[in-house]
Protein backbone atom coordinates (compact mmCIF):
# COMPACT_ATOMS: atom_id res chain seq x y z
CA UNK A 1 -4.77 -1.07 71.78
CA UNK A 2 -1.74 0.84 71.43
CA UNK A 3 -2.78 1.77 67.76
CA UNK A 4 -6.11 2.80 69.19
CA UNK A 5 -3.90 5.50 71.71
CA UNK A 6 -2.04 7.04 68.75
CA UNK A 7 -4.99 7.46 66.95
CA UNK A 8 -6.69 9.35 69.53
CA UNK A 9 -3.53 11.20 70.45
CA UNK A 10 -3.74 12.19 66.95
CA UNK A 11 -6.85 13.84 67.04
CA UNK A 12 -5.70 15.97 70.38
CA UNK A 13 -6.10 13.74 72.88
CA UNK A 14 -3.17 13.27 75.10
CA UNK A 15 -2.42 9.72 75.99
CA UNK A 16 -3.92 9.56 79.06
CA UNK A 17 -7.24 11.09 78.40
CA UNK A 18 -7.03 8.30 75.54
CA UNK A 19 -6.61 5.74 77.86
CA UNK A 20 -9.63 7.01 79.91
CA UNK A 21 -12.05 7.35 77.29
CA UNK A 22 -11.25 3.75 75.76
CA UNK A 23 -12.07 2.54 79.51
CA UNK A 24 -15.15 3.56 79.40
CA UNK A 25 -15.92 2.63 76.38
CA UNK A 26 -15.50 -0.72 77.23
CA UNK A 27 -17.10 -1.01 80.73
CA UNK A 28 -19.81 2.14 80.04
CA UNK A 29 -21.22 3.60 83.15
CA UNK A 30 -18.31 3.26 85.77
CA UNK A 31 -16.45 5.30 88.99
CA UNK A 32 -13.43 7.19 88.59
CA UNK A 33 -11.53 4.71 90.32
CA UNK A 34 -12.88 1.70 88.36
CA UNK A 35 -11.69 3.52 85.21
CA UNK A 36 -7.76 4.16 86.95
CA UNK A 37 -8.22 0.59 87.81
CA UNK A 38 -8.97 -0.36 84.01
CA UNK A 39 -6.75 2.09 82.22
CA UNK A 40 -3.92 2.43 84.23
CA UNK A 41 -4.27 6.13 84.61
CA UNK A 42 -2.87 7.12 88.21
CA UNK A 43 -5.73 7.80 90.37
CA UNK A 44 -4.19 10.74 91.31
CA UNK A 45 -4.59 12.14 87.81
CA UNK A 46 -7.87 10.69 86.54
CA UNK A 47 -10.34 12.94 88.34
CA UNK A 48 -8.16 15.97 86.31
CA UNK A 49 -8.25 13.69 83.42
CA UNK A 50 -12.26 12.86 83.53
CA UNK A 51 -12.85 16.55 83.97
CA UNK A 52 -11.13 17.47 81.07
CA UNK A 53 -12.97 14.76 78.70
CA UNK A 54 -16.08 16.15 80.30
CA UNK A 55 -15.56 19.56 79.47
CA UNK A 56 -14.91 18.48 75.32
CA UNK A 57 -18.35 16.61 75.49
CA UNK A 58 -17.55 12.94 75.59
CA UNK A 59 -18.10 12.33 78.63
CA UNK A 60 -20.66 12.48 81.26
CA UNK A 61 -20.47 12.81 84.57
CA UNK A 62 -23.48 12.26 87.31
CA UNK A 63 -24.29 11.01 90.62
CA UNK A 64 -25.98 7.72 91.15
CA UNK A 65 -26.67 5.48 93.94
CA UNK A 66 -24.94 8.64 95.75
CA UNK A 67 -21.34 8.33 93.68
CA UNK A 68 -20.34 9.99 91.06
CA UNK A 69 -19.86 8.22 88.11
CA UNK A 70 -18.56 8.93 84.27
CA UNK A 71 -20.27 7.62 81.24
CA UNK A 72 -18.84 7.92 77.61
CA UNK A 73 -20.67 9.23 74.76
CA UNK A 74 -21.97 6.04 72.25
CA UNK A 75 -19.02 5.68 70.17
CA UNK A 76 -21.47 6.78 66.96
CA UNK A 77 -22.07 9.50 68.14
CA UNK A 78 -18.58 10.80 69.12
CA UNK A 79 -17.44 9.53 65.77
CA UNK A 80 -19.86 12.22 64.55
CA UNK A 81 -19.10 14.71 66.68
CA UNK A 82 -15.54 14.17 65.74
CA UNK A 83 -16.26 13.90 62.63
CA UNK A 84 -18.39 17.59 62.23
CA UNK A 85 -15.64 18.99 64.62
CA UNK A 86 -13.33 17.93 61.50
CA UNK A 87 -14.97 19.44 58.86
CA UNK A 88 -15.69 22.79 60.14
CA UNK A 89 -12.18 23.11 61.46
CA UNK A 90 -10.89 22.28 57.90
CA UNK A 91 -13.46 24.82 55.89
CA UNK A 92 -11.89 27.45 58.61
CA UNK A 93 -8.05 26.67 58.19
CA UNK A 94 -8.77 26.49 54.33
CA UNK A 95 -10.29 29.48 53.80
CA UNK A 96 -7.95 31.43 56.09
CA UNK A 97 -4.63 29.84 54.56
CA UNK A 98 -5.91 30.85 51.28
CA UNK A 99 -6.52 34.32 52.69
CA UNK A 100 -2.84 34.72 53.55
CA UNK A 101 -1.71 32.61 50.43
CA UNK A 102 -3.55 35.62 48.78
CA UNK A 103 -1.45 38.50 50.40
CA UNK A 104 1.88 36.73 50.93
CA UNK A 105 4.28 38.22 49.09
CA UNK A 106 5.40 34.99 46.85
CA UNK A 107 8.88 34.60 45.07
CA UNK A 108 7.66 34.45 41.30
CA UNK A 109 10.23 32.12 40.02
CA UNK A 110 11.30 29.64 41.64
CA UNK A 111 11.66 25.66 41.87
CA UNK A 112 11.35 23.90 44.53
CA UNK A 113 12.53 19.89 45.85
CA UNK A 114 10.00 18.13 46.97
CA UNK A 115 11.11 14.83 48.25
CA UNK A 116 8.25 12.78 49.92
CA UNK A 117 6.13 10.59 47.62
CA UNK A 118 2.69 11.44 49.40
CA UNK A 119 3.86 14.81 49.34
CA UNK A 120 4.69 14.52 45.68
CA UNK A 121 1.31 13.05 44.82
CA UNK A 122 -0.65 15.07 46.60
CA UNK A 123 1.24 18.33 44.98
CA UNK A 124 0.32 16.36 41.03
CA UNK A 125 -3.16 16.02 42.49
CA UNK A 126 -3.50 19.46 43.60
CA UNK A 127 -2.78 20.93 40.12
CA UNK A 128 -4.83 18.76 38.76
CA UNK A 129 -7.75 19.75 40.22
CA UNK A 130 -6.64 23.65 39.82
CA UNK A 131 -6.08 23.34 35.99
CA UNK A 132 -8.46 25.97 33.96
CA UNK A 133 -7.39 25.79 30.60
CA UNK A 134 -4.66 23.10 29.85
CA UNK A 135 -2.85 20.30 31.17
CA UNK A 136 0.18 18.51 29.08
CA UNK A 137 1.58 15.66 30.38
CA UNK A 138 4.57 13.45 29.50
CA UNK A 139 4.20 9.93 31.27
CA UNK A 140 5.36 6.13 31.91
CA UNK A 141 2.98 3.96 33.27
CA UNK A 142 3.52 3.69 37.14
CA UNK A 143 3.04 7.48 37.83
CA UNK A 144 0.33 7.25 35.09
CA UNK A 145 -1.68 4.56 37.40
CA UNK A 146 -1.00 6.47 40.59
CA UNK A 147 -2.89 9.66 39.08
CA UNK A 148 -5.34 7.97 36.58
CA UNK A 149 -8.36 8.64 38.44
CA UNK A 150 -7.49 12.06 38.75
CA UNK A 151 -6.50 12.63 35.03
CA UNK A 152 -9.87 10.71 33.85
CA UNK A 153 -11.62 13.43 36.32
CA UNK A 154 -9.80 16.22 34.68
CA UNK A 155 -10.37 15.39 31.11
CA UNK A 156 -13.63 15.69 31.92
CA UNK A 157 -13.92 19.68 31.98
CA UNK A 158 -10.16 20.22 30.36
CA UNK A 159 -7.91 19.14 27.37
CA UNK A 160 -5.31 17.15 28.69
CA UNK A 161 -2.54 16.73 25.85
CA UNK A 162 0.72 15.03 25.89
CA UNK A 163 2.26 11.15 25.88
CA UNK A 164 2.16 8.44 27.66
CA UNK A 165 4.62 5.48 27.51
CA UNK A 166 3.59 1.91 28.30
CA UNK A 167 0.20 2.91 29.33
CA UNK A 168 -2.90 0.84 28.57
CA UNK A 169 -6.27 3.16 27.52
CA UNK A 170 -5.04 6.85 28.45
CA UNK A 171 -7.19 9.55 27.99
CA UNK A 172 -8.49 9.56 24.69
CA UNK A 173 -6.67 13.16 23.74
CA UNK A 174 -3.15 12.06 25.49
CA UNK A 175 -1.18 10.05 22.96
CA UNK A 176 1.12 6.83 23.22
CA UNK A 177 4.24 6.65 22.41
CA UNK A 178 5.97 4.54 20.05
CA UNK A 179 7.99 1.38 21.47
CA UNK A 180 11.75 2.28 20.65
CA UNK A 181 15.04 1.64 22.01
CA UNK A 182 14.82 3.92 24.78
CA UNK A 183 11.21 2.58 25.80
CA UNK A 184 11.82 -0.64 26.19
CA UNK A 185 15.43 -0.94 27.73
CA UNK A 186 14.88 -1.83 31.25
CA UNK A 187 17.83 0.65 32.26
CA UNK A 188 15.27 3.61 31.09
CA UNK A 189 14.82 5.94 33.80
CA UNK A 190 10.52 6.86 33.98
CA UNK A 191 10.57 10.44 34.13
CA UNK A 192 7.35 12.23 34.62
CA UNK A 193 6.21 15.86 33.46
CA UNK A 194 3.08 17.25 34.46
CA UNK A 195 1.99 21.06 33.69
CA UNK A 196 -1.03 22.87 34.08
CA UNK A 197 -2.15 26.47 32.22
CA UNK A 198 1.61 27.35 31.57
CA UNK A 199 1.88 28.54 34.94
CA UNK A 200 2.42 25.15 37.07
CA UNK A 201 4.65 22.24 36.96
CA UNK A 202 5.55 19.32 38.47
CA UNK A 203 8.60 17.18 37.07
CA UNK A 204 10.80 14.37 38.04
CA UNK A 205 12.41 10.60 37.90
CA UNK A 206 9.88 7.48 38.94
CA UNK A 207 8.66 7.70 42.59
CA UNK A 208 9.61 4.12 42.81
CA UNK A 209 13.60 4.77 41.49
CA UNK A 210 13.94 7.66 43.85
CA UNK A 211 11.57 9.94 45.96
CA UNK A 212 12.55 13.22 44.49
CA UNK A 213 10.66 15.69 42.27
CA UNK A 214 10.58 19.20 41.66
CA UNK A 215 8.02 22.14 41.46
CA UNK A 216 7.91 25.13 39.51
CA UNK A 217 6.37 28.34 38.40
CA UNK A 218 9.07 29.55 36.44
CA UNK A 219 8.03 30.27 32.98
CA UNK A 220 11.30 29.57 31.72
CA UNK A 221 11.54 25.86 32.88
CA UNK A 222 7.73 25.53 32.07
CA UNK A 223 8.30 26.90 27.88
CA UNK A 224 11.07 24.57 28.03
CA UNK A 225 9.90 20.91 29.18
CA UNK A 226 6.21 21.69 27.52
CA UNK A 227 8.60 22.25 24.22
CA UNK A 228 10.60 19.18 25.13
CA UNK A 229 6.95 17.37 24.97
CA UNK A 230 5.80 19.06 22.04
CA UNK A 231 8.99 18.17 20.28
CA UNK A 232 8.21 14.48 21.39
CA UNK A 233 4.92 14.14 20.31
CA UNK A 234 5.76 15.61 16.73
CA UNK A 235 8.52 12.87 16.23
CA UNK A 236 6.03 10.28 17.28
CA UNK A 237 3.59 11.64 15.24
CA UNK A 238 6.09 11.61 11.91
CA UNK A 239 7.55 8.47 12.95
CA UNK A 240 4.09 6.77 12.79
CA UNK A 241 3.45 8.18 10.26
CA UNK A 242 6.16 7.41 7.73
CA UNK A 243 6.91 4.00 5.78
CA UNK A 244 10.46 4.44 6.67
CA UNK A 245 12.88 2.87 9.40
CA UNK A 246 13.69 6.62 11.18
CA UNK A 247 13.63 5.13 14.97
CA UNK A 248 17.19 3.63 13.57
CA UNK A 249 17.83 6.87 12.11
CA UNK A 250 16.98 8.84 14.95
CA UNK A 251 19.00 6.40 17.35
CA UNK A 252 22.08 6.96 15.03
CA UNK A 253 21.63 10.44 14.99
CA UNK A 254 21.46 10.73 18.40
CA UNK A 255 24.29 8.74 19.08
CA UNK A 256 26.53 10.71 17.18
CA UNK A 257 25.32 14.02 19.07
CA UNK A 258 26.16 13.01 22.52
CA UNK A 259 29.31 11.09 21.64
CA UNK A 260 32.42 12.27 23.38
């Protein structure tokens, strides 16, 4: 019951007026004081209270057997009520937030922490769905899951380029990378690029190592890490490609560049 509250609360109710409604619900066609009775709403309050859920249309209020008495819409069709209440409220907000998104006065370079996994998501999904041209990725396999239904969508209208590590069937045009050292250590932190028309990017450790990522716009970081990918997939590509043991070469190499 109490999740039942919140979840009206949520949709503007306040907690009495939740209580209320739920009361008749479950005994229909009642009096105002059967429903203070039921809900625990002081009957001082629940003739305000009933008045109010009258006037937003969910419940109805006439005399009988000379009494007034309060009967709640059929859930179905409050649900749908609710529901079309919903939708048109969220066509309004969107197109007016995009009005002032259009005329607000935006910093053009900048990066910006975002530190809330939904939050993060949702940002990776929203690019996603805004790409035009191109999207290059650079992925492990747990952020790759979280957003393959959304890449598979997206390859469907735009080239999607990049590499994924440890993931089973990518995208056909996204290409895997080669087990080495670094892929295979468990102590190898899954970092995750994703960039969309040169002008978008979201970057950042696993969600499930630390709930931090970062957004930018700035074409500097952008030419950068896209490079940085580039620069990946050609090794892969002449690493696959070549009858010789350069993964050991490449790990000595590297070794040697970042020694102190």
């Amino acid at each position: 019951m109490k999740n039942l509250i919140q979840q009206l609360k949520n949709m503007n109710f306040n907690e009495y007026e939740a209580k209320a409604y739920i009361s008749l619900v479950k005994q229909g066609t009642v009096t105002a004081y059967q429903v203070s009775k039921d809900s625990g709403v002081p009957r001082s309050r629940i003739y305000e209270i009933l008045d109010v859920l009258v006037e937003k249309g969910i419940v109805i209020k006439e005399e009988i057997d000379e009494s007034i008495q309060y009967s709640p819409l059929p859930v179905d069709v409050f649900l749908q009520k609710v529901q079309s209440s919903w939708i048109q409220n969220f066509q309004d907000i969107s197109v007016s937030l995009k009005e002032v998104e259009k005329i607000e006065n935006l910093s053009t370079n900048r990066v910006m922490t975002l530190k809330d996994p939904e939050m993060i998501i949702s940002y990776c999904q929203t690019l996603l769905k805004k790409a035009k041209k191109r999207i290059i990725i650079s992925m492990w396999d747990d952020m790759y899951d979280v957003l393959k239904e959304d890449l598979e969508e997206a390859a469907k209208h735009i080239d999607i380029k990049g590499l994924t590590i440890h993931v089973n069937n990518p995208v056909s045009t996204i290409e895997t990378h080669r087990p080495t050292q670094f892929t295979e250590a468990l102590t190898s932190e899954h970092w995750f690029i994703l960039s969309i028309d040169a002008q978008e990017m979201i970057y950042g450790p696993s969600l499930e190592a630390r709930n931090l990522a970062f957004y930018t716009n700035d074409p500097v970081h952008i030419y950068l890490l896209e490079d940085y990918i580039w620069h990946d997939v050609l090794v892969n590509r002449i690493v696959k490609g070549s009858n010789e043991d350069l993964d050991r070469w490449i790990a000595i190499e590297r070794e040697k560049f970042f020694e102190k």
